[in-house]
PDB file of N, CA and C in Angstrom:
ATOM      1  N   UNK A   1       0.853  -1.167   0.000  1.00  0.00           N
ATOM      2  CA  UNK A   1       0.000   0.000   0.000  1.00  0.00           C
ATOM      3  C   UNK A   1       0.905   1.238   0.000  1.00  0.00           C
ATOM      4  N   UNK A   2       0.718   2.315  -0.879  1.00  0.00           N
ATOM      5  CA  UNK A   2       1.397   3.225  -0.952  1.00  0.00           C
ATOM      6  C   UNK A   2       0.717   4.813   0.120  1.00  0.00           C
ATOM      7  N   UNK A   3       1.434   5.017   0.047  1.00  0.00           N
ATOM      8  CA  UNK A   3       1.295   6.852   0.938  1.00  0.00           C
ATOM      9  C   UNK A   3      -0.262   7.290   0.864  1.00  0.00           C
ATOM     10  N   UNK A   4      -0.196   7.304  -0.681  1.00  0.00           N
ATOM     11  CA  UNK A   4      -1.714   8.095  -1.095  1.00  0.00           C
ATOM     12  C   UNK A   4      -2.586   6.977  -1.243  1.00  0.00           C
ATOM     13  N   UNK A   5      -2.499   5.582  -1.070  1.00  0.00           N
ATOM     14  CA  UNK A   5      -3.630   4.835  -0.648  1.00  0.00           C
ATOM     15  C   UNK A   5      -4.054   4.875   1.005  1.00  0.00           C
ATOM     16  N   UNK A   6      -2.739   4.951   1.946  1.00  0.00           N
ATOM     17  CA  UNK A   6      -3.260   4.887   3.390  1.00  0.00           C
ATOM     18  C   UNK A   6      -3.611   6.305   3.503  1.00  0.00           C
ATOM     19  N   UNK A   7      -3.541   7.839   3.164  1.00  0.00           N
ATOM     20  CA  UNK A   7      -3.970   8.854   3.447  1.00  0.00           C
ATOM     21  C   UNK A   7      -5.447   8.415   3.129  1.00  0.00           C
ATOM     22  N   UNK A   8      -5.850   8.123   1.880  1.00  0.00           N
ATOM     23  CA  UNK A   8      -7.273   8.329   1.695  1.00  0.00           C
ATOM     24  C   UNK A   8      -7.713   7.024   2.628  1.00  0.00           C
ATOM     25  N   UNK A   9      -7.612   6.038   3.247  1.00  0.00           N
ATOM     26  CA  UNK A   9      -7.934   5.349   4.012  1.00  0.00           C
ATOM     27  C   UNK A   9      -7.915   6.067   5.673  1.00  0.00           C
ATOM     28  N   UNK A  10      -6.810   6.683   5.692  1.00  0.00           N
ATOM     29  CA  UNK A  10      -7.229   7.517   6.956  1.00  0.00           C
ATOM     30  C   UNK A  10      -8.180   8.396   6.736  1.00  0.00           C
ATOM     31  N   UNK A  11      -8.469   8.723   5.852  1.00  0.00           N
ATOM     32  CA  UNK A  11      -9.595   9.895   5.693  1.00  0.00           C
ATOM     33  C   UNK A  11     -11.348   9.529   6.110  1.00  0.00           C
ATOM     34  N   UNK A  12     -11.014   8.309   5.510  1.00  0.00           N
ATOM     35  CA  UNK A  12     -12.402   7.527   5.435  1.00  0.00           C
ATOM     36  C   UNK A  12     -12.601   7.202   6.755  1.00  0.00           C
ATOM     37  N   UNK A  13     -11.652   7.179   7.627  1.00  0.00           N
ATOM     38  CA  UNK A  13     -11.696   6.279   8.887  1.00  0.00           C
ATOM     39  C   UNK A  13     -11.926   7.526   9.670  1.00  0.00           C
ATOM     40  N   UNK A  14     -11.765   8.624   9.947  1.00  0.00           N
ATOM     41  CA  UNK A  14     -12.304   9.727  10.356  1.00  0.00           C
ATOM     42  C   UNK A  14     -13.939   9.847  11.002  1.00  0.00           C
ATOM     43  N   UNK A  15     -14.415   9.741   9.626  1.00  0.00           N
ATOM     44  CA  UNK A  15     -15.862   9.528  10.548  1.00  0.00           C
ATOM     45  C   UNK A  15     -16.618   7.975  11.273  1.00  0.00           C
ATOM     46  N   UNK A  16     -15.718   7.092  11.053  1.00  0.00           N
ATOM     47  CA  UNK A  16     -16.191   5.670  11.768  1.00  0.00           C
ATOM     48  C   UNK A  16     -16.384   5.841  12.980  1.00  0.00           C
ATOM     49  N   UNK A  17     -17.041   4.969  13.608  1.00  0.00           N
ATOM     50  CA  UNK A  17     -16.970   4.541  14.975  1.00  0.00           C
ATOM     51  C   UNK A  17     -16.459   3.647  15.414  1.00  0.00           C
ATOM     52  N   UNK A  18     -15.639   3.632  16.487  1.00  0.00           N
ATOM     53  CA  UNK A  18     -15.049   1.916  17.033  1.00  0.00           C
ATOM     54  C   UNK A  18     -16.188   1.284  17.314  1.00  0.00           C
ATOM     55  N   UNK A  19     -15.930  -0.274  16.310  1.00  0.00           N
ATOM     56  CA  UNK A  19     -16.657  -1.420  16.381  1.00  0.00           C
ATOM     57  C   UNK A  19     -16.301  -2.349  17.597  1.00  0.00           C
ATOM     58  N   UNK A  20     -15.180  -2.415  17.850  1.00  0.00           N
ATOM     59  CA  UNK A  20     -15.037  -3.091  18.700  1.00  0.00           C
ATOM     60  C   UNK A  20     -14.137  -3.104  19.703  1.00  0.00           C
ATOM     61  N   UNK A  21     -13.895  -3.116  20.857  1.00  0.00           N
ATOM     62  CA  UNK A  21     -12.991  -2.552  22.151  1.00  0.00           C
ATOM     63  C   UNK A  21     -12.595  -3.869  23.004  1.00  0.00           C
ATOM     64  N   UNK A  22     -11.072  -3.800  22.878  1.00  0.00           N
ATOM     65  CA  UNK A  22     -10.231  -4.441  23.406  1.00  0.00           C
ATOM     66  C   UNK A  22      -9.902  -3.890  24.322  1.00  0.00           C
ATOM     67  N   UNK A  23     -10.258  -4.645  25.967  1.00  0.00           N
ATOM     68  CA  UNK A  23     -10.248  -4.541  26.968  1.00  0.00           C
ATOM     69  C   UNK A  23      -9.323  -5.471  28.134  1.00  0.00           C
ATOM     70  N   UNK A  24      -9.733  -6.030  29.302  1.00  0.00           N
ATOM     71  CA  UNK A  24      -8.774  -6.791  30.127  1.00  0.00           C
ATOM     72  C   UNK A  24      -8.822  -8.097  29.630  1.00  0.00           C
ATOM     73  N   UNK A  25      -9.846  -8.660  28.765  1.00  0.00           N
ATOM     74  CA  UNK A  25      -9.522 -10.225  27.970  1.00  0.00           C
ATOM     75  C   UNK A  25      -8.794  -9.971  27.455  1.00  0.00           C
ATOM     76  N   UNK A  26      -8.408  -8.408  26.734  1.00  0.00           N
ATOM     77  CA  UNK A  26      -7.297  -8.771  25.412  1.00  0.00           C
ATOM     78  C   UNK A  26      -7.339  -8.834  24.186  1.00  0.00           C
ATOM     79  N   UNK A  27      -6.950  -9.925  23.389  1.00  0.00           N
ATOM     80  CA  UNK A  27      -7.060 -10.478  22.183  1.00  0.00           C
ATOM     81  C   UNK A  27      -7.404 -12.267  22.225  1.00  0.00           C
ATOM     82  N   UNK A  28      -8.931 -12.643  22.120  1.00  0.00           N
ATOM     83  CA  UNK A  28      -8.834 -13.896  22.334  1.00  0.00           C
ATOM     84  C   UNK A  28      -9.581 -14.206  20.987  1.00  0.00           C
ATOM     85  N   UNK A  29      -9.668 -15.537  20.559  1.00  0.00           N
ATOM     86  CA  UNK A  29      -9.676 -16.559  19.277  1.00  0.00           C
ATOM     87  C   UNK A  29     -11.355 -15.849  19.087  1.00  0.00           C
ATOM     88  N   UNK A  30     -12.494 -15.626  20.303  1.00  0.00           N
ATOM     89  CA  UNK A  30     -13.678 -15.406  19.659  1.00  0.00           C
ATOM     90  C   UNK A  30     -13.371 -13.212  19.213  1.00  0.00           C
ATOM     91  N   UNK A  31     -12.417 -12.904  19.569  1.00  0.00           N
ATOM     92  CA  UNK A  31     -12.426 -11.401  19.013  1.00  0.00           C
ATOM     93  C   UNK A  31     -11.695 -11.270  17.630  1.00  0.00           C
ATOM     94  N   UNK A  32     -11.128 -12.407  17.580  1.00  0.00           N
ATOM     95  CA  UNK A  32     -10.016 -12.616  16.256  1.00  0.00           C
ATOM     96  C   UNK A  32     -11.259 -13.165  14.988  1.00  0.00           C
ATOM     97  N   UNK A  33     -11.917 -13.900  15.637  1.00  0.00           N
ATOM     98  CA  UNK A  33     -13.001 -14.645  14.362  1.00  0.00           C
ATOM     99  C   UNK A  33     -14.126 -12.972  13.508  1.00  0.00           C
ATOM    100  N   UNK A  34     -14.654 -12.614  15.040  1.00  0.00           N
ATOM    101  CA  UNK A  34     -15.348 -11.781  14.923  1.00  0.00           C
ATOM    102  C   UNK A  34     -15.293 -10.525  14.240  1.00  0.00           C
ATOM    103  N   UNK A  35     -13.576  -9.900  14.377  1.00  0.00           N
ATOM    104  CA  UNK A  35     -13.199  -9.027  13.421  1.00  0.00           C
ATOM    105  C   UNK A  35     -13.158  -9.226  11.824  1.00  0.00           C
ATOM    106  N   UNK A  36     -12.401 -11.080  12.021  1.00  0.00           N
ATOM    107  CA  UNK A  36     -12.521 -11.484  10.240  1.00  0.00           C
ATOM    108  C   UNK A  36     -13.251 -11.272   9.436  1.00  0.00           C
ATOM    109  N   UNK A  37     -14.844 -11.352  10.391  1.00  0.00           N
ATOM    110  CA  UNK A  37     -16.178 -11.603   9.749  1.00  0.00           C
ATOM    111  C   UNK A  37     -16.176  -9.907   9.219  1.00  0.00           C
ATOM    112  N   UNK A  38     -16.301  -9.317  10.215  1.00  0.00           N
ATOM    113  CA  UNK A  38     -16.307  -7.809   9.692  1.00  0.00           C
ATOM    114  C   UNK A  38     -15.669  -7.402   8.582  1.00  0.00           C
ATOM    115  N   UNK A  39     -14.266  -7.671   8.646  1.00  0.00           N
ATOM    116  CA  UNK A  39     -13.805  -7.194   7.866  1.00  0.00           C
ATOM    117  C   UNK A  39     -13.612  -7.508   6.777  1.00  0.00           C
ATOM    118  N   UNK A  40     -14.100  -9.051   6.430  1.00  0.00           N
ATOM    119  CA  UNK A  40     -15.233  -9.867   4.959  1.00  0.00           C
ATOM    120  C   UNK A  40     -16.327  -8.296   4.617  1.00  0.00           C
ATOM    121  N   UNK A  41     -16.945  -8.327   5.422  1.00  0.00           N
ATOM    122  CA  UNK A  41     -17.572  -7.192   5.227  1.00  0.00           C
ATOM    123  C   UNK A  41     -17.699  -5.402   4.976  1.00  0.00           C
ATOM    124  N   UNK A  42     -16.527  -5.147   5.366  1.00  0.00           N
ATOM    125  CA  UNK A  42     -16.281  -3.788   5.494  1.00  0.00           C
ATOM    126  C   UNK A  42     -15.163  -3.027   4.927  1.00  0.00           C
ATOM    127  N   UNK A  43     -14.149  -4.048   5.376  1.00  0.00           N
ATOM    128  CA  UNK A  43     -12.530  -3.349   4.856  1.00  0.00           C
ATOM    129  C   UNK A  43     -11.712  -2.938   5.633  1.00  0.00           C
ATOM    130  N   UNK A  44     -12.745  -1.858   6.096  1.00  0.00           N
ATOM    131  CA  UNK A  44     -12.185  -0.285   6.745  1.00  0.00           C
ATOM    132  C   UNK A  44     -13.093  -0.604   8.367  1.00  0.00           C
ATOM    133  N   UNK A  45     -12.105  -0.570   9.239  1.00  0.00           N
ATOM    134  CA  UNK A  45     -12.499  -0.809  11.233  1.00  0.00           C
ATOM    135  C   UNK A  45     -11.718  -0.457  12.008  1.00  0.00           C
ATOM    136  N   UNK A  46     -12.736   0.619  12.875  1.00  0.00           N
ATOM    137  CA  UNK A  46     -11.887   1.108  13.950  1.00  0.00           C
ATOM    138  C   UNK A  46     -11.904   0.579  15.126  1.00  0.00           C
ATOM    139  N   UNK A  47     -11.224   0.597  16.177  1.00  0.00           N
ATOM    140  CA  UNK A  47     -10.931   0.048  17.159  1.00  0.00           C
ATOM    141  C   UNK A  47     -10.662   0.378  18.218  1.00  0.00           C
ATOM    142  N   UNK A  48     -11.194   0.474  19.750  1.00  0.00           N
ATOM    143  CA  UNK A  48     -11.202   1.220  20.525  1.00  0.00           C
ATOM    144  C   UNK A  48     -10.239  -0.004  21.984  1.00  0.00           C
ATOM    145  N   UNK A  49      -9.273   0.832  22.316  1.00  0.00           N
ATOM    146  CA  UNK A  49      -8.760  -0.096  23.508  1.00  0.00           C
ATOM    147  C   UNK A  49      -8.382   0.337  24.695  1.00  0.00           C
ATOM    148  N   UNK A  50      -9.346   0.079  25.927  1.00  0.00           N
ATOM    149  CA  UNK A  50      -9.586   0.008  27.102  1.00  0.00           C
ATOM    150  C   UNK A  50      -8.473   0.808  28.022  1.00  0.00           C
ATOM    151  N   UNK A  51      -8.329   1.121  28.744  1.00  0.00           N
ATOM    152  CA  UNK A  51      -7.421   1.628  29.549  1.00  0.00           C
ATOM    153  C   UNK A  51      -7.353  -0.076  30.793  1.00  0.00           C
ATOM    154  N   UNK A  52      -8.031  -0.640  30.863  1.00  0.00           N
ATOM    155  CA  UNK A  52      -8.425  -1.909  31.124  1.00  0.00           C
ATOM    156  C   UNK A  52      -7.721  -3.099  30.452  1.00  0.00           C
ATOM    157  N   UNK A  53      -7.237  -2.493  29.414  1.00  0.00           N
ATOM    158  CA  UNK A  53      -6.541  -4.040  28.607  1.00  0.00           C
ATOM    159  C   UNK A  53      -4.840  -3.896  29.080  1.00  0.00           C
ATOM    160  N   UNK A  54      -3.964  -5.179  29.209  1.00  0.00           N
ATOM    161  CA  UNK A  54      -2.545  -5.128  29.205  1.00  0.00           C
ATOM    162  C   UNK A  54      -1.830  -4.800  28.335  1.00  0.00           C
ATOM    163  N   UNK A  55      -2.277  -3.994  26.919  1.00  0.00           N
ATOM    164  CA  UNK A  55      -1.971  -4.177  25.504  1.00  0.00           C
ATOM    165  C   UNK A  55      -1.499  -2.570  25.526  1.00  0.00           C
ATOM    166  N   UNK A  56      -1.055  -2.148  24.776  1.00  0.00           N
ATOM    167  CA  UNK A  56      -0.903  -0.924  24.264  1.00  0.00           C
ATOM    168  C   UNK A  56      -2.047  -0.895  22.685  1.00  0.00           C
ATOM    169  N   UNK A  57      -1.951   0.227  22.347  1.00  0.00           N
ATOM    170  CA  UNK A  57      -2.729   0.094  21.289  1.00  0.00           C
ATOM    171  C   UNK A  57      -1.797  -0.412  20.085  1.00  0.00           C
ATOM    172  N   UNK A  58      -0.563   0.049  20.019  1.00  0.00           N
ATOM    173  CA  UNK A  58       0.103  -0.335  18.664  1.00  0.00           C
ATOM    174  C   UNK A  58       0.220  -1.938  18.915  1.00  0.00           C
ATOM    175  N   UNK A  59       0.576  -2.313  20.016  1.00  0.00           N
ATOM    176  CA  UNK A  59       0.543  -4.186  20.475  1.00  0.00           C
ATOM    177  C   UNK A  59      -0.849  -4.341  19.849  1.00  0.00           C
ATOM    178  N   UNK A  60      -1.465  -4.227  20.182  1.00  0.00           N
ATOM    179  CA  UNK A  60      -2.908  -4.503  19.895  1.00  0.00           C
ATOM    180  C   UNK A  60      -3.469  -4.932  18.369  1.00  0.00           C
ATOM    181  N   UNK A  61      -3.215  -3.292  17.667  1.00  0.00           N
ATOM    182  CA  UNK A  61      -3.384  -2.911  16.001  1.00  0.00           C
ATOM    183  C   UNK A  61      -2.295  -4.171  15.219  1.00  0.00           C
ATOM    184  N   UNK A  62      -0.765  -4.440  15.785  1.00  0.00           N
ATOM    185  CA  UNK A  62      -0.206  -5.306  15.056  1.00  0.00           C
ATOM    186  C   UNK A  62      -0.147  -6.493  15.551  1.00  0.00           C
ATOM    187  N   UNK A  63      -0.462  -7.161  16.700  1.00  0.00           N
ATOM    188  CA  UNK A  63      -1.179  -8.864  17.040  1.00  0.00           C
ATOM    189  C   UNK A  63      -2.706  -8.664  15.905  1.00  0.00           C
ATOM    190  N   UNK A  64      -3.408  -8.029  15.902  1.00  0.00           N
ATOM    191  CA  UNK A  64      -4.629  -8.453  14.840  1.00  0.00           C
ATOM    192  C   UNK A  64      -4.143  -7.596  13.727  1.00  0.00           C
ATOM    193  N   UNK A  65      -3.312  -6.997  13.281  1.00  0.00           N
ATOM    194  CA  UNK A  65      -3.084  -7.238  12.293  1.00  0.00           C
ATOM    195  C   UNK A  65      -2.292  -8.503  11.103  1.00  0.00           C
ATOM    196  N   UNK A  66      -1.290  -9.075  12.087  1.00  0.00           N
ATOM    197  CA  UNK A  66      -1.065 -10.243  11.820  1.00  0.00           C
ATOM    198  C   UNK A  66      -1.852 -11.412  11.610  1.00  0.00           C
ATOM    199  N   UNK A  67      -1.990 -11.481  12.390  1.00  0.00           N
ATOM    200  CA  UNK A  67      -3.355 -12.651  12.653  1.00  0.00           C
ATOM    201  C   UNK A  67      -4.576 -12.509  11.348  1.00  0.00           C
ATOM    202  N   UNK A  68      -4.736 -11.492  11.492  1.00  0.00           N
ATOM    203  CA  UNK A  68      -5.703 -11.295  10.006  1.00  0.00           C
ATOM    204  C   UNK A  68      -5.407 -11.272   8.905  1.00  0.00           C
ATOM    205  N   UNK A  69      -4.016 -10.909   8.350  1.00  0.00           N
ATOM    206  CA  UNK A  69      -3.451 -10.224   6.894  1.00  0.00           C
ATOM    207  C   UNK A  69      -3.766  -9.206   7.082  1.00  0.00           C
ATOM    208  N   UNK A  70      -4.124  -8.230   7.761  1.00  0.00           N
ATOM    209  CA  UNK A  70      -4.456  -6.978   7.482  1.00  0.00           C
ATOM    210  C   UNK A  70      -3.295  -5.528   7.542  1.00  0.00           C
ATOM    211  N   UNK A  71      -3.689  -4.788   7.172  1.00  0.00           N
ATOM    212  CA  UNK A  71      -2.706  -3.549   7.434  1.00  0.00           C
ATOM    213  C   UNK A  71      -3.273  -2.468   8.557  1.00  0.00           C
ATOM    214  N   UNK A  72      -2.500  -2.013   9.207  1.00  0.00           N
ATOM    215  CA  UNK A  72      -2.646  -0.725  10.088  1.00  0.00           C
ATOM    216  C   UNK A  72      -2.675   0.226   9.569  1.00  0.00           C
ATOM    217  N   UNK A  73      -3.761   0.956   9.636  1.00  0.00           N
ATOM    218  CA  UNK A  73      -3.604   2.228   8.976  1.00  0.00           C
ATOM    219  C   UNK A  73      -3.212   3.571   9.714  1.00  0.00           C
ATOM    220  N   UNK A  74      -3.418   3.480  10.741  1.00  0.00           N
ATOM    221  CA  UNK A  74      -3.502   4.570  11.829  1.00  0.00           C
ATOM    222  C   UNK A  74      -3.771   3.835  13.269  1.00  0.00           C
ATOM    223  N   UNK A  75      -2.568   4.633  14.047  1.00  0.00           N
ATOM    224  CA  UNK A  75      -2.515   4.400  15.827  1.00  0.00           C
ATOM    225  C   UNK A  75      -2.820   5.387  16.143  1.00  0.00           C
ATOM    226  N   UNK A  76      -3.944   6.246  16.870  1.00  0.00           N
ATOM    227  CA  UNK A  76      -3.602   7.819  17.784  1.00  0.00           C
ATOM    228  C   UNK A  76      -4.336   7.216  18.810  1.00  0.00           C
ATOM    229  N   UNK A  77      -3.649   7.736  20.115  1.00  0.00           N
ATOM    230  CA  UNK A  77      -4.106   7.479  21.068  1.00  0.00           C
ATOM    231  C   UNK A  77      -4.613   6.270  21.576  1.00  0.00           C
ATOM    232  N   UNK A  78      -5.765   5.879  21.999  1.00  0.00           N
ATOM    233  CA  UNK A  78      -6.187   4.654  22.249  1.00  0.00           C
ATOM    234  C   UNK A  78      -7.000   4.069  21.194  1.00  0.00           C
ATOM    235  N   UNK A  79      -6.945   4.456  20.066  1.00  0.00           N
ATOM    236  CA  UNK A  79      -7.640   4.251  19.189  1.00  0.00           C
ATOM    237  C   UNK A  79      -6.759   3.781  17.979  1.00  0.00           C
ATOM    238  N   UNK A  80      -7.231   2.741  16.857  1.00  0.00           N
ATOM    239  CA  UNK A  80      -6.677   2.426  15.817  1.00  0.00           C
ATOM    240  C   UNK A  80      -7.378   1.834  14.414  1.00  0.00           C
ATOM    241  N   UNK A  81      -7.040   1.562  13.285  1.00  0.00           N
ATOM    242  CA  UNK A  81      -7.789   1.224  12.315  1.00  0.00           C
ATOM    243  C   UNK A  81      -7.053   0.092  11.391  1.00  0.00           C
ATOM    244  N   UNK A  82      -8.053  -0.827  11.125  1.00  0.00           N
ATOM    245  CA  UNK A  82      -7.378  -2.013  10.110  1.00  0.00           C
ATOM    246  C   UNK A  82      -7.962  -2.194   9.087  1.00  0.00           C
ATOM    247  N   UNK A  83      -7.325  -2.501   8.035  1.00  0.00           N
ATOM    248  CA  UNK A  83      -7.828  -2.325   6.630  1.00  0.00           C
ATOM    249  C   UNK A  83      -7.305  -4.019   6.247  1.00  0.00           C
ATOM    250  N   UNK A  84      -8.597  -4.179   5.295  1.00  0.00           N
ATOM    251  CA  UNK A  84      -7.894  -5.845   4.823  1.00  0.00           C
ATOM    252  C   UNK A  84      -9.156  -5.438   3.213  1.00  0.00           C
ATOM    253  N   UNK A  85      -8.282  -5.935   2.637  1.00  0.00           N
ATOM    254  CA  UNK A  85      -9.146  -5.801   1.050  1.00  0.00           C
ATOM    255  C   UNK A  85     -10.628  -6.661   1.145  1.00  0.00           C
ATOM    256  N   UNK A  86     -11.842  -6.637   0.709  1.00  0.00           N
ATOM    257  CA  UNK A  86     -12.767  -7.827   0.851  1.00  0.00           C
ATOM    258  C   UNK A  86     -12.459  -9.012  -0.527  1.00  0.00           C
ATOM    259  N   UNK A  87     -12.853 -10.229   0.416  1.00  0.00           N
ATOM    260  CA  UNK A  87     -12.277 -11.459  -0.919  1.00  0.00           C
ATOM    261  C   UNK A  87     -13.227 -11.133  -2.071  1.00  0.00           C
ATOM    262  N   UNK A  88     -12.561 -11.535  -3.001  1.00  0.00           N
ATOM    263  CA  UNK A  88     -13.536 -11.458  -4.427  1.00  0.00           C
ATOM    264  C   UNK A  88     -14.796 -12.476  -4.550  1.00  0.00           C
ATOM    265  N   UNK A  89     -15.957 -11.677  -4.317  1.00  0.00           N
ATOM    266  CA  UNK A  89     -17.184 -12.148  -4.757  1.00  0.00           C
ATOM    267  C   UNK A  89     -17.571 -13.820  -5.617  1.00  0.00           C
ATOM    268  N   UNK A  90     -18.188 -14.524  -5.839  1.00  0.00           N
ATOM    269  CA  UNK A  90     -17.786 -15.841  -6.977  1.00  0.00           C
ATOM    270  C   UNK A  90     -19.286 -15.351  -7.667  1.00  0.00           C
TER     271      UNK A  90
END
C-alpha cells in the first residue's frame, strides 16, 4: 500500500466509529473470528482499547493485524484502524 492509498484510508476512517474494544480479555480466538467476519464485510475498522486491557494500542493494532493479513492504517491514542481488502465475490 502506498502513501496516497493509506492517506485516503485515513480519511475515510475519520468519521467511523469503534466497532469493537479491546479490553482486560485482550485479544482472544472469539475477538479474532469476529473481526474477520467484519472485515469480509467492510474493509475499513476502527478500534477502541480500554485503559483496562494489558496491551498498548500499537501491540494490539499489530497482534490483529497479523493474525488477520491486514494492514494498520492509523494508531492515535487509544484508538486504531485495520484495513484488509474484501475477498472477491464468486
Amino acid at each position: 500500500m502506498n502513501g496516497a492509498e493509506r492517506a485516503e484510508y485515513r480519511k475515510l476512517a475519520n468519521t467511523l466509529k469503534p466497532i469493537f474494544q479491546i479490553g482486560k480479555e485482550d485479544i482472544g480466538e472469539n475477538l479474532i473470528k469476529s473481526v474477520d467476519e467484519a472485515l469480509n464485510k467492510r474493509e475499513l475498522i476502527k478500534f477502541a482499547v480500554l485503559e483496562s486491557s494489558t496491551l498498548s494500542t500499537k501491540d494490539a493494532a499489530g497482534t490483529l493485524a497479523e493474525a488477520l493479513g491486514a494492514t494498520v492504517i492509523q494508531s492515535i491514542g487509544r484508538k486504531f484502524v485495520l484495513y484488509r481488502k474484501k475477498p472477491e465475490e464468486m
